[in-house]
Protein backbone atom coordinates (compact mmCIF):
# COMPACT_ATOMS: atom_id res chain seq x y z
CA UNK A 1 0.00 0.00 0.00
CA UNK A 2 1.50 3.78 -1.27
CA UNK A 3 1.71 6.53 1.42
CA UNK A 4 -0.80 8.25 -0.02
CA UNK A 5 -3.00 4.74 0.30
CA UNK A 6 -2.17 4.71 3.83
CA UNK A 7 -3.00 7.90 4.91
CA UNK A 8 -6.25 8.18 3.12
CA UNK A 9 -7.07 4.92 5.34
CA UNK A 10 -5.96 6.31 8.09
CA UNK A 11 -8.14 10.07 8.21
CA UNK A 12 -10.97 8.03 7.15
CA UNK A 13 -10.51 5.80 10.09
CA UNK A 14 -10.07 8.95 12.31
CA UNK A 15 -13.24 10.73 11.07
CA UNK A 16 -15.66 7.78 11.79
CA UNK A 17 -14.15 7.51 15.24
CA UNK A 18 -14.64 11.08 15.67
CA UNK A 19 -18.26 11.14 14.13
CA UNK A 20 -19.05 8.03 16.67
CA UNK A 21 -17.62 9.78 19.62
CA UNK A 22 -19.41 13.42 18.95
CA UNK A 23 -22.71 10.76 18.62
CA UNK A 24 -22.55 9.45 21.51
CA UNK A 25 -21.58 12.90 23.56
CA UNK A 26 -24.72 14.37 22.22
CA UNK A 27 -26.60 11.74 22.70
CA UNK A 28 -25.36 11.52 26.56
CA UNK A 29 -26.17 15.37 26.53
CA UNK A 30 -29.80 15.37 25.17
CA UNK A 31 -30.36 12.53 28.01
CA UNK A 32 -28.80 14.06 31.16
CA UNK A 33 -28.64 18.55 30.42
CA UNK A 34 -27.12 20.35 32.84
CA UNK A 35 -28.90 22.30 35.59
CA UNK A 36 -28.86 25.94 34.24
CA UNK A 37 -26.64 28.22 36.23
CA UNK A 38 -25.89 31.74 37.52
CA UNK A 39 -25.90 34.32 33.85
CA UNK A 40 -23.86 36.18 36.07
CA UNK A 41 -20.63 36.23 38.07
CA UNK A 42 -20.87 39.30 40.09
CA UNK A 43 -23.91 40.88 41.81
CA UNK A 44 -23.72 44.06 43.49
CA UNK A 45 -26.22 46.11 45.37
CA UNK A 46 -26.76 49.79 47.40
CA UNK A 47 -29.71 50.93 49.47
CA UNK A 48 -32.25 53.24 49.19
CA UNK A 49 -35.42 55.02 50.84
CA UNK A 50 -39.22 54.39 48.94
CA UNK A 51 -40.62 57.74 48.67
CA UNK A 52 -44.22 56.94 49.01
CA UNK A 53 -43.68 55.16 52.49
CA UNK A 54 -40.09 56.24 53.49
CA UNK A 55 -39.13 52.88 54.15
CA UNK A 56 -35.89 51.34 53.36
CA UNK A 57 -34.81 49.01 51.19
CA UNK A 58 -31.84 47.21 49.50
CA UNK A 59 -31.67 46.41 45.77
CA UNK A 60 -29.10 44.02 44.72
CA UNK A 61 -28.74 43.50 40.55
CA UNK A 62 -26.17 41.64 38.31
CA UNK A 63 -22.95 43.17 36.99
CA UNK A 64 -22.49 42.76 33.10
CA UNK A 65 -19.25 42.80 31.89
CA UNK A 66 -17.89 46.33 31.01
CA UNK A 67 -18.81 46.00 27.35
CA UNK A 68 -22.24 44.61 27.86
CA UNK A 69 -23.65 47.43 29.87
CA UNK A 70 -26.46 48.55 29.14
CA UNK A 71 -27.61 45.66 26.51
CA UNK A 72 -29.62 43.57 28.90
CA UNK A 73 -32.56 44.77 30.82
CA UNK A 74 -33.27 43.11 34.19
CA UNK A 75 -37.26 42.63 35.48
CA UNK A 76 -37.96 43.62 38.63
CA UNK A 77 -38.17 41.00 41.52
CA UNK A 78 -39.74 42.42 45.19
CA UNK A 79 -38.91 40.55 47.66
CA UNK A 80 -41.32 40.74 50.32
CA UNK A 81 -40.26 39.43 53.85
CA UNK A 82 -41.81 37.61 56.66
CA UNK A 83 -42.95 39.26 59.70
CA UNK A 84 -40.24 40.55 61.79
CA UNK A 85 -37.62 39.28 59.44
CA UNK A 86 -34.89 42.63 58.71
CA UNK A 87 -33.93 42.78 54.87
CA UNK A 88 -30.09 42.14 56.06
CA UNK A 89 -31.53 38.25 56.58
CA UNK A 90 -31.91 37.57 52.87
CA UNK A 91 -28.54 38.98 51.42
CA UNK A 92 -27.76 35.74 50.06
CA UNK A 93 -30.82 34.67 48.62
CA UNK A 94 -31.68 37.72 46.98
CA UNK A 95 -27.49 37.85 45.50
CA UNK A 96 -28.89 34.31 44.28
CA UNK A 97 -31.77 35.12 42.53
CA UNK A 98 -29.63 38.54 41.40
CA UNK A 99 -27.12 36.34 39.60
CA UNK A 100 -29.87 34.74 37.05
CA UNK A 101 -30.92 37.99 35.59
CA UNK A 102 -33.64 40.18 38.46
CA UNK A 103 -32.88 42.99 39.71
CA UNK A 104 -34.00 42.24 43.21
CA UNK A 105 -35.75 44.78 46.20
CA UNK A 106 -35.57 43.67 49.75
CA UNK A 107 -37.45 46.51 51.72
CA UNK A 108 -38.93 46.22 55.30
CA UNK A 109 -41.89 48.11 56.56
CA UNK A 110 -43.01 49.30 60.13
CA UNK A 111 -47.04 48.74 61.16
CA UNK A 112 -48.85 48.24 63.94
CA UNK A 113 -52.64 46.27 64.23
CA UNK A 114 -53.73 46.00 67.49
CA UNK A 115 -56.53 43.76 66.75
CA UNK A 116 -53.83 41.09 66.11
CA UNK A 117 -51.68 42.37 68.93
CA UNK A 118 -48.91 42.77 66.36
CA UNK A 119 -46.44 45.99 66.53
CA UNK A 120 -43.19 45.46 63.93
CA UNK A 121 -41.89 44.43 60.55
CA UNK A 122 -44.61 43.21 58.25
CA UNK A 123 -45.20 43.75 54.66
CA UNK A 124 -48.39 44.59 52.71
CA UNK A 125 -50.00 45.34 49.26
CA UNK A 126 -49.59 49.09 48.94
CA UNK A 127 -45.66 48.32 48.89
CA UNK A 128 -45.69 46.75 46.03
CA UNK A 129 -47.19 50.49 44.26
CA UNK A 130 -44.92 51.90 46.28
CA UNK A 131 -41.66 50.10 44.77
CA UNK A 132 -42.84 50.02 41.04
CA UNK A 133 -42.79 53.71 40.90
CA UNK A 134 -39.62 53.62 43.35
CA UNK A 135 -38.12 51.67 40.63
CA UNK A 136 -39.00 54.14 37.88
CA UNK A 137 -37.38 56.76 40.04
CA UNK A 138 -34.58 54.78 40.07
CA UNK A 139 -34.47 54.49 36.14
CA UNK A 140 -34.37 57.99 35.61
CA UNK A 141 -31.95 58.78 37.75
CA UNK A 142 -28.24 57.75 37.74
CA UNK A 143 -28.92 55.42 40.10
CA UNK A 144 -26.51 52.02 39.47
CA UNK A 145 -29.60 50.44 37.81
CA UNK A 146 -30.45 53.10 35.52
CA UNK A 147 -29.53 51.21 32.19
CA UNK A 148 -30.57 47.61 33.17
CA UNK A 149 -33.97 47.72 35.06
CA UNK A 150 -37.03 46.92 33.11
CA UNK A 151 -40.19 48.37 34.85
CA UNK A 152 -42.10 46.88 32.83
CA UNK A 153 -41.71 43.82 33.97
CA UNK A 154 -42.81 42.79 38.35
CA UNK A 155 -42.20 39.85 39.61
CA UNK A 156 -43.07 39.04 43.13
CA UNK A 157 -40.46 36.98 45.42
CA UNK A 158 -41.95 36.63 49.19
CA UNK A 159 -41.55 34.43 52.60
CA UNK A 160 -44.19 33.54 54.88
CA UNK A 161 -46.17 36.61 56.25
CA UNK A 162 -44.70 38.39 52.55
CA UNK A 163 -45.46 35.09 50.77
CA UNK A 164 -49.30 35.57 51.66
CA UNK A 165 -48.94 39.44 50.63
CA UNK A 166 -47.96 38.54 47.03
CA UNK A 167 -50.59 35.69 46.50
CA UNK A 168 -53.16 38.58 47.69
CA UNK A 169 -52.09 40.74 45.21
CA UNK A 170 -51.55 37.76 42.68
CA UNK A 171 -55.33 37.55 43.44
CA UNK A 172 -56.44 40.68 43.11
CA UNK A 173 -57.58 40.60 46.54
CA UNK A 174 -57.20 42.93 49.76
CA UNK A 175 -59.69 41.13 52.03
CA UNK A 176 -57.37 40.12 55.29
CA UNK A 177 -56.02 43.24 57.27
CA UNK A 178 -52.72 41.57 57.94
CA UNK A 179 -51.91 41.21 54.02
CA UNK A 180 -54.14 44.44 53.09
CA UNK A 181 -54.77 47.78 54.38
CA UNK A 182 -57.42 49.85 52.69
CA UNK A 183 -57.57 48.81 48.71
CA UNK A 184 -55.43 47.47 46.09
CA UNK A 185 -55.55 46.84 42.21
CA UNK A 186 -53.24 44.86 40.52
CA UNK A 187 -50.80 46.81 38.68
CA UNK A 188 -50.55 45.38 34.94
CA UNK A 189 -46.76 45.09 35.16
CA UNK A 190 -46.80 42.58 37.62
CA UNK A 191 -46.40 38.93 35.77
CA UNK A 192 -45.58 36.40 38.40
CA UNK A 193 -44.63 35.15 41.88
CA UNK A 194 -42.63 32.46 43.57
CA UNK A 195 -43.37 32.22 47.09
CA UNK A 196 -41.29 30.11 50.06
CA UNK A 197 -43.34 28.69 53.29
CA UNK A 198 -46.61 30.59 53.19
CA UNK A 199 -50.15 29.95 52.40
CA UNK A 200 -52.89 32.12 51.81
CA UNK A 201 -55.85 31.78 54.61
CA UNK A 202 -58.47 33.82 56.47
CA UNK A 203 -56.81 34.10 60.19
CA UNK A 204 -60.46 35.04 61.47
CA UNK A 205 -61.71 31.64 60.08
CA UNK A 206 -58.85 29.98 58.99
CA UNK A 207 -60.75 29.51 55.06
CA UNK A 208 -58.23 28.79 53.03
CA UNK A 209 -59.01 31.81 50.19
CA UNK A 210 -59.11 31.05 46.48
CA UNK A 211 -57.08 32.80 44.27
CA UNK A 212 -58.11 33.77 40.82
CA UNK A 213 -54.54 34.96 39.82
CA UNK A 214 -55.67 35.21 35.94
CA UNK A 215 -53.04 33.24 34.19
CA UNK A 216 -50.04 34.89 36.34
CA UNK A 217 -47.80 31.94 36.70
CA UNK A 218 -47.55 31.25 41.00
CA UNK A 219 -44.54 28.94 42.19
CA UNK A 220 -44.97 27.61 46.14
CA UNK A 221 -41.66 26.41 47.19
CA UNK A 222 -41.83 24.63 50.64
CA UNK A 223 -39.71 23.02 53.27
CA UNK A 224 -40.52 19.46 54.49
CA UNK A 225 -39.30 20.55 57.98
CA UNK A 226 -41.59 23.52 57.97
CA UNK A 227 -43.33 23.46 61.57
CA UNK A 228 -44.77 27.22 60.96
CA UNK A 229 -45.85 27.21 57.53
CA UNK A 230 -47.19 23.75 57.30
CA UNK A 231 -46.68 21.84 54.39
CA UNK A 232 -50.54 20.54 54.20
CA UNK A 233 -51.05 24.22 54.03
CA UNK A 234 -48.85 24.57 51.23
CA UNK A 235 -51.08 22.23 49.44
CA UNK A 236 -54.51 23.06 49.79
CA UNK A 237 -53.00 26.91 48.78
CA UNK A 238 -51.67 25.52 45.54
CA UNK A 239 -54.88 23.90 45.03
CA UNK A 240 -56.38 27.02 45.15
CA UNK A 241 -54.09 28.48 42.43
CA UNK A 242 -56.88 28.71 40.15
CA UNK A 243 -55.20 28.60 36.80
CA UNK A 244 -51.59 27.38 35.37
CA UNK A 245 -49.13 28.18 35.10
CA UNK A 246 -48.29 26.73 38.91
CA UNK A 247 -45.88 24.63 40.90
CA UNK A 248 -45.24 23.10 43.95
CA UNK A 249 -41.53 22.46 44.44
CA UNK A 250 -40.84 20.93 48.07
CA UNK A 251 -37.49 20.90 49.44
CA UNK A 252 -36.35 18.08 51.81
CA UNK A 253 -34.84 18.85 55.15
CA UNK A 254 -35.49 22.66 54.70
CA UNK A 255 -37.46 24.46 57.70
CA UNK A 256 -39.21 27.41 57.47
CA UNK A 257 -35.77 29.56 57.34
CA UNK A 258 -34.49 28.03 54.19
CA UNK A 259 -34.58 31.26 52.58
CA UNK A 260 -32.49 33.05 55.26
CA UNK A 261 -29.12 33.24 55.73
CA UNK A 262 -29.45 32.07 59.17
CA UNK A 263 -31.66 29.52 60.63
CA UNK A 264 -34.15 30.94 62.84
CA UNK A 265 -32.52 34.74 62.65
CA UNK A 266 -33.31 37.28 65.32
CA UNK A 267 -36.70 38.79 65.41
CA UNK A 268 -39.25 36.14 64.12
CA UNK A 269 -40.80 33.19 65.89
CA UNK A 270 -38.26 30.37 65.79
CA UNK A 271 -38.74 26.66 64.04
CA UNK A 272 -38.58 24.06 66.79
CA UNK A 273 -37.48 21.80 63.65
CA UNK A 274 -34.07 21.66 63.14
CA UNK A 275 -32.93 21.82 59.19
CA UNK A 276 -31.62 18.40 57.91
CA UNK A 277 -29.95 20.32 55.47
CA UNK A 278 -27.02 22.66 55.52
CA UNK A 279 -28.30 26.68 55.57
CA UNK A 280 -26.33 27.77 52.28
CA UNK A 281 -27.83 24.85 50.37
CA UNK A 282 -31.16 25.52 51.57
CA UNK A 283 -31.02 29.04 50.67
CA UNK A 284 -28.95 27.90 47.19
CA UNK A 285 -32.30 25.48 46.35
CA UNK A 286 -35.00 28.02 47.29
CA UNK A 287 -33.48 30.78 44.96
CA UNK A 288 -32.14 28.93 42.27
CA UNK A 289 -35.96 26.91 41.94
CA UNK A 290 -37.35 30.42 42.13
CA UNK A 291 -35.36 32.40 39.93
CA UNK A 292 -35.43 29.38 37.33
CA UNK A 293 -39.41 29.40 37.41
CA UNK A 294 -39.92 33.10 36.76
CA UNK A 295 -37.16 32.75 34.14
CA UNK A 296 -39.27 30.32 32.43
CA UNK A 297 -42.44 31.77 32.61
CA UNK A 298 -41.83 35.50 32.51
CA UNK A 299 -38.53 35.58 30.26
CA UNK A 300 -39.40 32.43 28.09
CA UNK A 301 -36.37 31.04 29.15
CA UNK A 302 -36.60 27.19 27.17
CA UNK A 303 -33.56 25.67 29.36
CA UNK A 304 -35.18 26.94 32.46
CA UNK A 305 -38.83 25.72 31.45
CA UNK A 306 -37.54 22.28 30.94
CA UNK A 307 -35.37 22.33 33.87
CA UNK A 308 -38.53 23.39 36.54
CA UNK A 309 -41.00 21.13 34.29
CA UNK A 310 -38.85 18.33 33.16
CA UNK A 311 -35.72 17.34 34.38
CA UNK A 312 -34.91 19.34 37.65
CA UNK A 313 -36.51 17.42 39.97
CA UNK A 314 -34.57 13.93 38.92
CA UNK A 315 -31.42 16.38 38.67
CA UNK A 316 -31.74 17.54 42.17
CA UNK A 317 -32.59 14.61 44.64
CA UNK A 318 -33.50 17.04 47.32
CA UNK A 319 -36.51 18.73 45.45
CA UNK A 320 -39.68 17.07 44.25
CA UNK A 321 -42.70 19.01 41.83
CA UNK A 322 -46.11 19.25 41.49
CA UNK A 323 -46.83 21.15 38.65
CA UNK A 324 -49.12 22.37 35.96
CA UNK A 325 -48.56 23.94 32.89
């Protein structure tokens, strides 16, 4: 056999090894994708004051690289906490949900109702006014997130006591004083909500409230260790999600402080239950499940659909979803 001979066999030989190999890689990638990650490295953040309440708040949003500025806008995630939680408590959840593309608003409000025999932090509907046109302050203003916010765009992010605030106003509804103070309209820029350990129930009856949320897609994401927000209550609420988009994601061994950077932080009522699951890891789940879902459903984001729908349960063996598309 010539040279020539030889080395034709031999680069024929090599490109059918090479088309087998890049076969079976894709075919190992189509049947095992990755778990979508972090769009961003670097998440910074600076407070502020809300002008309609005077109320403080922290807004933490992703850093593009220097030649990207300005190309991407962000929608607008409100965190809203749980009762007697401070803002400082979910640094590293809201960094989380920061890092996959939100620009995120942690503020805390003071009130008082005396028919509850409640004085301290607690959130309510007309904050959620309140930051929306806070935010479009913000745009026109050389504030940090000038370029990248997209008013336009509201999502909803809340814990217990602020969990039950944003299915309220999900629902159109300002029935219960704790959750509701006067009136409320939903503004049309708001588009979705994912909510850790909270339900949505009358506390003078204890009626579990239906909520006609209108298509807006609703994720509940619950600890299995959760002795305040119980889990049953979870799902009768999700239940009550009138129409999909919706999602139950439990997470195994979280309590009711999954979300916080701290179990059981100074302030609130404590969980007797003890986490069976480290507190950055908790905190890691909760946000990236939550920030994946509104990715999905607001953004259109196919990875992140198929993840929260599809895969992400079987990827992550702490999780498992009820959902409904």
């Amino acid at each position: 056999m010539s040279f020539t001979a030889m080395r034709r066999k031999w680069v024929m030989t090599a490109l059918a090894i090479a088309i087998f190999t890049g076969v079976a890689r894709t075919s190992s990638a189509r049947t095992a994708p990755a778990t979508p990650t972090p769009l961003f490295e670097r998440v910074a953040s600076y407070s502020t004051t809300i002008a309609a309440n005077q109320n403080p708040a922290d807004i933490y949003y992703p850093q593009q690289p220097p030649k990207e500025q300005g190309r991407q806008r962000f929608p607008v995630a409100l965190l809203l906490p749980g009762a007697n939680v401070d803002k400082s408590s979910y640094s590293d959840f809201a960094r989380i949900v920061a890092s996959y593309g939100f620009v995120v608003v942690v503020p805390i409000q003071q009130r008082s109702l005396p028919q509850f025999g409640f004085t301290g932090l607690l959130p309510d509907t007309s904050q959620i006014d309140a930051v929306l046109n806070q935010i479009k302050t913000e745009k026109s203003n050389s504030t940090p997130i000038a370029k990248i916010v997209d008013p336009q765009k509201l999502t909803l992010l809340g814990h217990s006591a602020g969990g039950a605030v944003g299915l309220s106003a999900i629902g159109n509804l300002c029935i219960i004083p704790v959750t509701c103070e006067g009136s409320f309209k939903r503004p049309k820029e708001l588009v979705g909500g994912a909510f850790f350990g909270t339900s949505l129930r009358d506390p003078a009856t204890q009626e579990y409230i239906p909520i006609k949320n209108a298509g807006i897609p609703i994720a509940l994401i619950q600890g299995d260790r959760d002795s305040i927000a119980l889990p049953k209550r979870a799902q009768v609420t999700y239940a009550n999600i009138q129409s999909p988009p919706k999602a139950l994601i439990t997470v195994s061994g979280a309590n009711h402080y999954g979300i916080t950077n701290t179990n059981n932080p100074p302030g609130p009522i404590p969980d007797s239950n003890k986490p069976q699951i480290e507190q950055s890891q908790a905190v890691e789940t909760v946000a990236r499940w939550s920030a994946l879902f509104l990715r999905a459903e607001v953004l259109g984001d196919r990875q992140a659909f198929d993840y929260v729908y599809k895969t992400g349960d079987a990827r992550d063996r702490r999780v498992s979803v009820t959902s409904q598309q």
